[in-house]
N, C-alpha and C. Protein backbone atom coordinates (compact mmCIF):
# COMPACT_ATOMS: atom_id res chain seq x y z
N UNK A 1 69.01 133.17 73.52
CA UNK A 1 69.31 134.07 74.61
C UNK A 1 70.82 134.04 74.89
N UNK A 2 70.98 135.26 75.12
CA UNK A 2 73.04 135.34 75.25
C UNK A 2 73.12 135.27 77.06
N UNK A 3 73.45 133.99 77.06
CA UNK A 3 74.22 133.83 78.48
C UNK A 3 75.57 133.83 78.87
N UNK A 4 75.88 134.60 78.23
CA UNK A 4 77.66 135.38 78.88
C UNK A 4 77.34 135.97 80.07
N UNK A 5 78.22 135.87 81.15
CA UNK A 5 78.55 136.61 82.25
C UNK A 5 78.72 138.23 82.20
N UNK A 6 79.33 138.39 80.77
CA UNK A 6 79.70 139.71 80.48
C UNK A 6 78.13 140.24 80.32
N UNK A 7 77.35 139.84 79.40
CA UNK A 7 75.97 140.03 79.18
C UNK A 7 75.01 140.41 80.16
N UNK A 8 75.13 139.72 82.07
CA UNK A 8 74.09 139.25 82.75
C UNK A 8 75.12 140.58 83.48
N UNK A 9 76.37 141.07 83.09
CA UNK A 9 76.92 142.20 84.03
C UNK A 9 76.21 143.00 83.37
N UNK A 10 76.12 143.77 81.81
CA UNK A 10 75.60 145.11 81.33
C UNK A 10 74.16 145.02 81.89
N UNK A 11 73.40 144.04 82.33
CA UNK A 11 72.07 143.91 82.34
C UNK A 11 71.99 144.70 83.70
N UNK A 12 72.20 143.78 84.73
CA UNK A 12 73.00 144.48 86.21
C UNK A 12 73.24 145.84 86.30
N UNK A 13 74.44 146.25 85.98
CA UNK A 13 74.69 147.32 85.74
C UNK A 13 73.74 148.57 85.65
N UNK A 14 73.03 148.41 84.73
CA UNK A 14 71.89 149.02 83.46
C UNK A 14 70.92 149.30 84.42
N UNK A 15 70.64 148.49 85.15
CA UNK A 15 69.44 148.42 86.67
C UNK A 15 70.14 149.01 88.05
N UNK A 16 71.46 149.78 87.85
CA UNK A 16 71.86 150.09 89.19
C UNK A 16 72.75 149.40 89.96
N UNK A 17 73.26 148.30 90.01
CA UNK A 17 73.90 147.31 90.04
C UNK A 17 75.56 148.09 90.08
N UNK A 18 76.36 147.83 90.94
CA UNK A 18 78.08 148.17 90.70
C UNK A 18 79.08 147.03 91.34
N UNK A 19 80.17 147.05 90.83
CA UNK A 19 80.59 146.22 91.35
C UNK A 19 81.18 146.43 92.66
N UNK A 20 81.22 145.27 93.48
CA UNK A 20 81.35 145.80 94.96
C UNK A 20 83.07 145.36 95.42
N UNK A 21 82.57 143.85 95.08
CA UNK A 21 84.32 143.04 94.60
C UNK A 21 84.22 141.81 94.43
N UNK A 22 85.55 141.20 93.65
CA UNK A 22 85.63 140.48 92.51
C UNK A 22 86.77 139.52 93.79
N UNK A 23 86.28 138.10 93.87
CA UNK A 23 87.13 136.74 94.82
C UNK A 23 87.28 135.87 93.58
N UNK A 24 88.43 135.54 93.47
CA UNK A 24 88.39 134.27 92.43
C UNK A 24 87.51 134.22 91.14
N UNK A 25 86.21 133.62 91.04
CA UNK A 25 85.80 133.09 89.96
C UNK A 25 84.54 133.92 89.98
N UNK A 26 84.48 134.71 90.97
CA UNK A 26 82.67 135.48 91.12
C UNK A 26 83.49 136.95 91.73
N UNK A 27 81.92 137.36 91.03
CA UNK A 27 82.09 138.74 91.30
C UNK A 27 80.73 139.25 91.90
N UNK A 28 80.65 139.79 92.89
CA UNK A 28 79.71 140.82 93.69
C UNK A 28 78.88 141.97 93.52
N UNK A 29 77.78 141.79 92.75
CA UNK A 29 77.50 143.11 92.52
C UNK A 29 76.61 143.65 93.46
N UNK A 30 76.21 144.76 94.05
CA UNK A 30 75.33 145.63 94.81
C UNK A 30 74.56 146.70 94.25
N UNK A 31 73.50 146.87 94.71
CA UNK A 31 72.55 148.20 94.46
C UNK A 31 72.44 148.95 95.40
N UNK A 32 72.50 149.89 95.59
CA UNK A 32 72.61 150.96 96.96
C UNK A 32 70.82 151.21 97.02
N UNK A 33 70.46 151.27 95.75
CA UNK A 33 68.89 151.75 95.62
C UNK A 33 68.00 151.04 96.34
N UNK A 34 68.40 149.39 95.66
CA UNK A 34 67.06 148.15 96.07
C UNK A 34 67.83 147.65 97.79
N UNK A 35 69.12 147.60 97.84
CA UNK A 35 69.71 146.78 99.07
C UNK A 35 70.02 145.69 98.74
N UNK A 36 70.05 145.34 97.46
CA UNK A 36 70.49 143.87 97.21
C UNK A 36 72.06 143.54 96.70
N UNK A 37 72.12 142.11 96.61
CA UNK A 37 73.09 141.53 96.82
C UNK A 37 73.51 140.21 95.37
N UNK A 38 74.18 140.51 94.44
CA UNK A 38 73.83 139.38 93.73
C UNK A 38 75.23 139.13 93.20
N UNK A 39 75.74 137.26 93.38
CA UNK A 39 77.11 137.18 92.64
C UNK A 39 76.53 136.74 91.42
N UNK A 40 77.96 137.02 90.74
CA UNK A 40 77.79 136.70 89.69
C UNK A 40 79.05 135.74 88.36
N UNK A 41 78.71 134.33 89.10
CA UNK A 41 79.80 133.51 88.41
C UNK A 41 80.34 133.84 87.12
N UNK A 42 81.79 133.83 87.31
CA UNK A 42 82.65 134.27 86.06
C UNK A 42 83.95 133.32 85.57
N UNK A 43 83.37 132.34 84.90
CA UNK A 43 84.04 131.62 84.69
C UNK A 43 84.91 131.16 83.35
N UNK A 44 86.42 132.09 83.25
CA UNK A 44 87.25 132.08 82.29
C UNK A 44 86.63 132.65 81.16
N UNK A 45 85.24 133.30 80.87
CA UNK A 45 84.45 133.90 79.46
C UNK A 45 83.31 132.46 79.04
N UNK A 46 83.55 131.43 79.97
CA UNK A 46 82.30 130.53 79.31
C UNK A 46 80.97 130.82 79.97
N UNK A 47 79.94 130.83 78.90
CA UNK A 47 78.54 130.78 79.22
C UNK A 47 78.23 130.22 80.30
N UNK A 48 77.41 131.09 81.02
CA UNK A 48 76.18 130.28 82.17
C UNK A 48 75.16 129.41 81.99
N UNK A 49 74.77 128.30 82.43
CA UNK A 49 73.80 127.45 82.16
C UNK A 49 72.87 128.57 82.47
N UNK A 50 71.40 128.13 81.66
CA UNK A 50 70.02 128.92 81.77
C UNK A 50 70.24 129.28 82.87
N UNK A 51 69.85 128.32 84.32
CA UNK A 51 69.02 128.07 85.46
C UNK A 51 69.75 128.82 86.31
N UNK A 52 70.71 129.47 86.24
CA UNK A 52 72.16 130.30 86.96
C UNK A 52 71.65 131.58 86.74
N UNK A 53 71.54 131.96 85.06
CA UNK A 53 71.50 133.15 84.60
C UNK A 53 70.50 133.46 85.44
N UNK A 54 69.36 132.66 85.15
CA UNK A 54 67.99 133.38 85.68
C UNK A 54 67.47 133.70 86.74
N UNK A 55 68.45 132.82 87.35
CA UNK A 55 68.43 132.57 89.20
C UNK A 55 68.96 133.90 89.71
N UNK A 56 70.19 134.44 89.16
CA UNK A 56 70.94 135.96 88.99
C UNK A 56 69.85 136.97 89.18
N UNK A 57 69.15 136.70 87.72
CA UNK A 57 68.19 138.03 87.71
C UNK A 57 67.21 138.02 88.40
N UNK A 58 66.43 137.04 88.62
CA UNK A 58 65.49 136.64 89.97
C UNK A 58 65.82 137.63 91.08
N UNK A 59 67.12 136.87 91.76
CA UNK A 59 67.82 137.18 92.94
C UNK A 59 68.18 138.66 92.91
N UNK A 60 68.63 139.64 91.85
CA UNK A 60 68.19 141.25 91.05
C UNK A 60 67.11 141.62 91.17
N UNK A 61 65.76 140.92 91.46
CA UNK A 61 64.90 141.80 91.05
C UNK A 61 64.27 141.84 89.69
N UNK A 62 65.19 141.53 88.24
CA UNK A 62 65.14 141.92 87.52
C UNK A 62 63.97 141.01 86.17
N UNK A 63 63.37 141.70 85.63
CA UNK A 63 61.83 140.56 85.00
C UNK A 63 62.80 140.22 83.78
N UNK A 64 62.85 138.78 83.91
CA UNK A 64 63.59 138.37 82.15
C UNK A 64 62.78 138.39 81.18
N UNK A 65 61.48 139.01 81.44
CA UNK A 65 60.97 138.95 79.60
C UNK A 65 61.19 140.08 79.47
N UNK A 66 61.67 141.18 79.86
CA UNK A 66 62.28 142.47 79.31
C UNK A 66 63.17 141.90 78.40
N UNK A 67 64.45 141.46 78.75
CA UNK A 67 65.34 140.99 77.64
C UNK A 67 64.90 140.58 76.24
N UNK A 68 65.96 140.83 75.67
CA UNK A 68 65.83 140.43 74.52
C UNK A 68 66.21 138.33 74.01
């Protein structure tokens, strides 16, 4: 499973997701659709541990056995 930050953004995105704004090391994304709220640690291009990624998409809404 690809746990890049860049990766867990197209996913985001893809579901409605925009960016709202970017503090330091995280970035903010929003859905106008669902009302939600999800950061999303960005740290220098290194991978997210599993339990982060998934916690992300959880906190999205979003079902991880869609992914690939």
């Amino acid at each position: 499973m690809n746990l890049s930050p860049h990766y867990l953004i197209k996913i985001l995105e893809q579901s409605g997701f925009m960016l709202k704004r970017s503090e330091g090391s995280h970035q903010l994304y929003y859905n106008p659709a669902t009302n939600k709220t999800v950061i999303v640690p960005f740290h220098g291009g290194k991978d997210m541990k599993k339990g982060t990624f998934l916690a992300v998409l959880k906190q999205a809404g979003i079902d991880k056995n869609g992914l690939d």
